[in-house]
C-alpha atoms as a PDB file:
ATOM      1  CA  UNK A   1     -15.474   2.124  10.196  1.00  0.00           C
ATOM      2  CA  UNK A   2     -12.451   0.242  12.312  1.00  0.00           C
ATOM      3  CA  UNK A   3     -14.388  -2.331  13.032  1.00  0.00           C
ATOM      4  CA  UNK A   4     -14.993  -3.287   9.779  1.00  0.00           C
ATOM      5  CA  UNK A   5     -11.448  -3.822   8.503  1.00  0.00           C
ATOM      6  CA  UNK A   6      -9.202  -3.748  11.483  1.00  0.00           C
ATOM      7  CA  UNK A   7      -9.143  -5.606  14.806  1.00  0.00           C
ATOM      8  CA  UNK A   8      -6.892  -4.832  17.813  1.00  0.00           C
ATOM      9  CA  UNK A   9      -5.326  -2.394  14.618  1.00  0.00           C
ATOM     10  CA  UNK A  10      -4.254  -5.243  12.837  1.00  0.00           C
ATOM     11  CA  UNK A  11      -6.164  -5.713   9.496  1.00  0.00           C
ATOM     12  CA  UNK A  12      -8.377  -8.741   9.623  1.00  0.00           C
ATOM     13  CA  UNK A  13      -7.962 -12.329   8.549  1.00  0.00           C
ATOM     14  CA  UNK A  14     -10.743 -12.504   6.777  1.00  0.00           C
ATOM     15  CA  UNK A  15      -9.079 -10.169   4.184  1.00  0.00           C
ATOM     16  CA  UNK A  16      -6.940 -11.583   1.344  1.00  0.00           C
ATOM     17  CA  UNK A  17      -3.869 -10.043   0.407  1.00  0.00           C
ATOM     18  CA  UNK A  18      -2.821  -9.286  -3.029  1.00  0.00           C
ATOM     19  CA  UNK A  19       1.118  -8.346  -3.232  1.00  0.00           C
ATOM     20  CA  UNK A  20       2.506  -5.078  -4.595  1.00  0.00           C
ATOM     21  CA  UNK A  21       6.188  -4.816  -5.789  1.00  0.00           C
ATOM     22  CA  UNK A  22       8.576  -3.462  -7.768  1.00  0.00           C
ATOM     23  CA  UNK A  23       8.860  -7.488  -8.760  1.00  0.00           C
ATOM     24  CA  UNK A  24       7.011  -9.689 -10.339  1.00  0.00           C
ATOM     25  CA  UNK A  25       7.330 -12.310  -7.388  1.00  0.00           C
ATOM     26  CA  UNK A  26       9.242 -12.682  -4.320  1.00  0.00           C
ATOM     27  CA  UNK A  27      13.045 -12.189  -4.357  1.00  0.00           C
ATOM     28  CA  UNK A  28      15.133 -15.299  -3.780  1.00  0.00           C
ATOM     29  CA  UNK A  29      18.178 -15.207  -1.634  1.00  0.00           C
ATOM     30  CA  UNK A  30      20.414 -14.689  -4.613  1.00  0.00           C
ATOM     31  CA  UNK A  31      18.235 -11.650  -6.059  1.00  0.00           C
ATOM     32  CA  UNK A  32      18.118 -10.258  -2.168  1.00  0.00           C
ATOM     33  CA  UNK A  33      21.115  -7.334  -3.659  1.00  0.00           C
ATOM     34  CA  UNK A  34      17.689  -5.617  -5.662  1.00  0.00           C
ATOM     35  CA  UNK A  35      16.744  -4.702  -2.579  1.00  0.00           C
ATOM     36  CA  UNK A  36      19.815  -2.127  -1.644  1.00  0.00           C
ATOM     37  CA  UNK A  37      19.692  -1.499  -5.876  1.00  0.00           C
ATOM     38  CA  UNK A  38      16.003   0.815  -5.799  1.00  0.00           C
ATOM     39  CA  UNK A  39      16.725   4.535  -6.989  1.00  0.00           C
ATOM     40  CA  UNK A  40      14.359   7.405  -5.664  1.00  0.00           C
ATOM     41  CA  UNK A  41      12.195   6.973  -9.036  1.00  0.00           C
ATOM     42  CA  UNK A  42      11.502   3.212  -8.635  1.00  0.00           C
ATOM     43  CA  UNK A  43      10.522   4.298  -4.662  1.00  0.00           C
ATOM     44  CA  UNK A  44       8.238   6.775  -6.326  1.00  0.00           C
ATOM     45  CA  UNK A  45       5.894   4.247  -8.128  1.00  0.00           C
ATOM     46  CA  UNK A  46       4.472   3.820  -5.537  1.00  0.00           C
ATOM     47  CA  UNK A  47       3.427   7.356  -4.523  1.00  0.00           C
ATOM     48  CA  UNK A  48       2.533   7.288  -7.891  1.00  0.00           C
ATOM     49  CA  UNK A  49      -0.079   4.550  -7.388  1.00  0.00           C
ATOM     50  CA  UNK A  50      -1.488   6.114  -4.304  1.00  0.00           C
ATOM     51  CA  UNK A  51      -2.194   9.105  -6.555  1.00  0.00           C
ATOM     52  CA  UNK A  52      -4.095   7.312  -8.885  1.00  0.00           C
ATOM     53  CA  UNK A  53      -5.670   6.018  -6.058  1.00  0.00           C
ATOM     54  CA  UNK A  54      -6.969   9.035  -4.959  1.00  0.00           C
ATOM     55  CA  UNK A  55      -7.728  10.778  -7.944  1.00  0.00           C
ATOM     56  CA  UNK A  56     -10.681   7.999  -8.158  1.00  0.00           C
ATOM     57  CA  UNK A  57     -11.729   6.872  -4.977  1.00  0.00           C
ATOM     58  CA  UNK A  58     -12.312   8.749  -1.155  1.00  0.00           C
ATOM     59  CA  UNK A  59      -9.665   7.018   0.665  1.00  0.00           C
ATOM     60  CA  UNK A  60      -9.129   6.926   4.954  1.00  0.00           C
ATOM     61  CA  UNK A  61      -5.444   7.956   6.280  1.00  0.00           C
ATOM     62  CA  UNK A  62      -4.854   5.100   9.114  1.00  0.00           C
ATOM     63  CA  UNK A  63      -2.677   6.047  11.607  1.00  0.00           C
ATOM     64  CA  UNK A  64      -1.606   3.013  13.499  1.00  0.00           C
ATOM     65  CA  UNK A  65       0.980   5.022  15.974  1.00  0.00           C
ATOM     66  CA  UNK A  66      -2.365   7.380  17.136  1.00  0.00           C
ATOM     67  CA  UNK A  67      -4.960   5.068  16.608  1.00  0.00           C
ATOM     68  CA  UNK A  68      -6.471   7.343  14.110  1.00  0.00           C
ATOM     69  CA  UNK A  69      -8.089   7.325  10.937  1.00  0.00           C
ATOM     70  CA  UNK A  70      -8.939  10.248   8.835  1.00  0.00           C
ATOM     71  CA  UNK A  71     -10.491  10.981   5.198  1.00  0.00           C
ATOM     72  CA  UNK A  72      -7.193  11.827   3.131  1.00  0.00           C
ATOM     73  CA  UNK A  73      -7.879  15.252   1.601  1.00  0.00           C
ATOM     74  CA  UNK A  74      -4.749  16.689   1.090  1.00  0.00           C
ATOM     75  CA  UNK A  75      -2.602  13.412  -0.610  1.00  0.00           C
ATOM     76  CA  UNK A  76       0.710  15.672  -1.110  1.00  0.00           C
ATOM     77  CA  UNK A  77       0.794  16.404   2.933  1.00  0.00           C
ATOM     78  CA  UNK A  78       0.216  12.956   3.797  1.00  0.00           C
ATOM     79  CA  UNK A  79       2.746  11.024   1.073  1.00  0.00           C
ATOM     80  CA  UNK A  80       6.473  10.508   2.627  1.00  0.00           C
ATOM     81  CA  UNK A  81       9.487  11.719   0.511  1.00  0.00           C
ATOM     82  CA  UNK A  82      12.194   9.509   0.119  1.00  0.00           C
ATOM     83  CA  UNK A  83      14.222  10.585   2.400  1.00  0.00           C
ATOM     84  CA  UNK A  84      11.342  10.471   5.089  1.00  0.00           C
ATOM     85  CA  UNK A  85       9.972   6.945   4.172  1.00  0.00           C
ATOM     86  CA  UNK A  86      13.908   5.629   4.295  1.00  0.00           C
ATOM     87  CA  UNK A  87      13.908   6.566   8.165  1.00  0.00           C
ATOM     88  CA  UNK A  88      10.365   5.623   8.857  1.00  0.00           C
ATOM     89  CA  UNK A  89       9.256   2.777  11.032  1.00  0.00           C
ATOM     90  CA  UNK A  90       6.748  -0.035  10.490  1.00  0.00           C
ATOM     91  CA  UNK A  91       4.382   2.307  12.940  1.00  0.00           C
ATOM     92  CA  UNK A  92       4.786   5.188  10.422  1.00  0.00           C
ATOM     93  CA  UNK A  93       4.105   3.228   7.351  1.00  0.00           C
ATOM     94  CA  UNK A  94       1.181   4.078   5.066  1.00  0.00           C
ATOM     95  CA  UNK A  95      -1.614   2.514   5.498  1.00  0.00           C
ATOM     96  CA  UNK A  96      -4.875   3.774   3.686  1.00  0.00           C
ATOM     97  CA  UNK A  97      -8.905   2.251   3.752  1.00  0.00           C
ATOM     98  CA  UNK A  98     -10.199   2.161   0.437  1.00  0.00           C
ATOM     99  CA  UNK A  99     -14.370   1.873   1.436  1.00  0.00           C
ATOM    100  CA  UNK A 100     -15.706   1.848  -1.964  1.00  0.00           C
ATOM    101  CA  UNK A 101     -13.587  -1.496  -2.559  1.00  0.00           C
ATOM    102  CA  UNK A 102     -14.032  -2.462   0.659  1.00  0.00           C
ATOM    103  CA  UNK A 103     -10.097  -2.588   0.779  1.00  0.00           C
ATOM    104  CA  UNK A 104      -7.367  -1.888   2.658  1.00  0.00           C
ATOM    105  CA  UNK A 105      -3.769  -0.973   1.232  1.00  0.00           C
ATOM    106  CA  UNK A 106      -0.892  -0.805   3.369  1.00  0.00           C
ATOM    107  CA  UNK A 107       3.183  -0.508   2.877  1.00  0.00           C
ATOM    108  CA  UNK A 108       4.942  -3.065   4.348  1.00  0.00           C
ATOM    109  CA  UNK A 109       8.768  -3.982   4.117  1.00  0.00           C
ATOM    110  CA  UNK A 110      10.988  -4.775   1.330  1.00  0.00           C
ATOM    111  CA  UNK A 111       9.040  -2.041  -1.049  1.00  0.00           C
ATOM    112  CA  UNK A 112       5.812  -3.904  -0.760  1.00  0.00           C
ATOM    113  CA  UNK A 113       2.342  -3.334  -0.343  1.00  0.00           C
ATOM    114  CA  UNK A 114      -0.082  -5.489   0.500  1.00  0.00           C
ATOM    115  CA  UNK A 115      -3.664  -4.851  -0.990  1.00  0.00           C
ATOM    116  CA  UNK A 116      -6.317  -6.126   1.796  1.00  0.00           C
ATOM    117  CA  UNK A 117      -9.402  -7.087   0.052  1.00  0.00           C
ATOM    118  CA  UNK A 118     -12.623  -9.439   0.148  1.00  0.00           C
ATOM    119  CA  UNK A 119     -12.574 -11.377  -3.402  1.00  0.00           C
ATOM    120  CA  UNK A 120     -14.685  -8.778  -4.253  1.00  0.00           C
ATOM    121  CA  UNK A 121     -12.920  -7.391  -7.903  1.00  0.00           C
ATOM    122  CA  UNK A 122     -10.684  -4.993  -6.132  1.00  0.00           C
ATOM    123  CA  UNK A 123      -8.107  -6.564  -7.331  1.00  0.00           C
ATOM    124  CA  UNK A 124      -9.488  -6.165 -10.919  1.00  0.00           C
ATOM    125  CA  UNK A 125     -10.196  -2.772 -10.359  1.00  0.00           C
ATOM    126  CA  UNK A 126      -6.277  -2.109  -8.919  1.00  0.00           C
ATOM    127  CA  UNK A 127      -4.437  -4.054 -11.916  1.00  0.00           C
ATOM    128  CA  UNK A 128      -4.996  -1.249 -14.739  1.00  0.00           C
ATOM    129  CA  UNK A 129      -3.842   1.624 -11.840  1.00  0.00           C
ATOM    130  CA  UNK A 130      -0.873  -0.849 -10.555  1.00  0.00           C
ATOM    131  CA  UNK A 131       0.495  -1.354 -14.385  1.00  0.00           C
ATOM    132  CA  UNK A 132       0.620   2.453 -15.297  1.00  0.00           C
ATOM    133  CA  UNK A 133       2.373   2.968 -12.170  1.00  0.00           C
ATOM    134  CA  UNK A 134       4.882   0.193 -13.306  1.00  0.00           C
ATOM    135  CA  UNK A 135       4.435  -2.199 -10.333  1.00  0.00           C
ATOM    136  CA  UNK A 136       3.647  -5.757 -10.230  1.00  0.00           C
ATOM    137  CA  UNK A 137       0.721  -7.775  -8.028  1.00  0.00           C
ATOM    138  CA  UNK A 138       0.732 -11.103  -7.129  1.00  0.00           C
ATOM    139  CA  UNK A 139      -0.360 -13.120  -4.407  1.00  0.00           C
ATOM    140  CA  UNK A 140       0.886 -16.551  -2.749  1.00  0.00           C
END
């Protein structure tokens, strides 16, 4: 299953990536102060997203610091609290394989996650779950 979205553990180029924010867009220099702004309950969104996620698709844990990846049963061990994802390091963040989408999301810095995907409707499949978690996608 690696092989098939990750090479050397990096996700591969051939993926596109679809944005996921708390914004509708990128930040500009003189909206960077949003950043140090996020409560605990705009963090959570995105938990909240992963647990729609799961509730309708089998998803893979990745775990980039062990070079592991297993099938994410139990979604409240696995999830960071705030205070955990706030000390975590880019080795640490989540990273999940969606197979059914052939998709891979993964947290990234700046309270973003980047949806890997093939053009293949994820991305129309994600929108409806990404709204009702109040989030916004976009891509370059």
């Amino acid at each position: 299953m690696i092989s098939e979205y990750f090479e050397d553990w990096e996700v591969k180029e051939e993926f596109t990536q679809e944005f996921i924010s708390l914004w509708d867009g990128w930040l500009g220099r003189e909206e960077c102060y949003k950043l140090d702004e996020v409560t605990e309950s705009e963090w959570e969104r995105f938990n909240h997203l992963v647990r729609l996620l799961h509730s309708e698709y089998e998803m893979y844990a990745v775990n980039l610091e062990n070079e592991t990846i297993n099938k994410l049963e139990d979604l409240d061990n696995y999830l960071p609290t705030y205070e955990e994802d706030m000390e975590r390091g880019q080795m640490n963040f989540t990273t999940i394989i969606i197979p059914s989408l052939n998709a891979v999301l993964a947290e990234t810095w700046d309270y973003t996650y980047i949806l890997y995907h093939k053009n293949n409707g994820a991305v129309k499949r994600f929108k409806p779950l990404i709204k009702k978690s109040h989030l916004f996608s976009f891509s370059d």
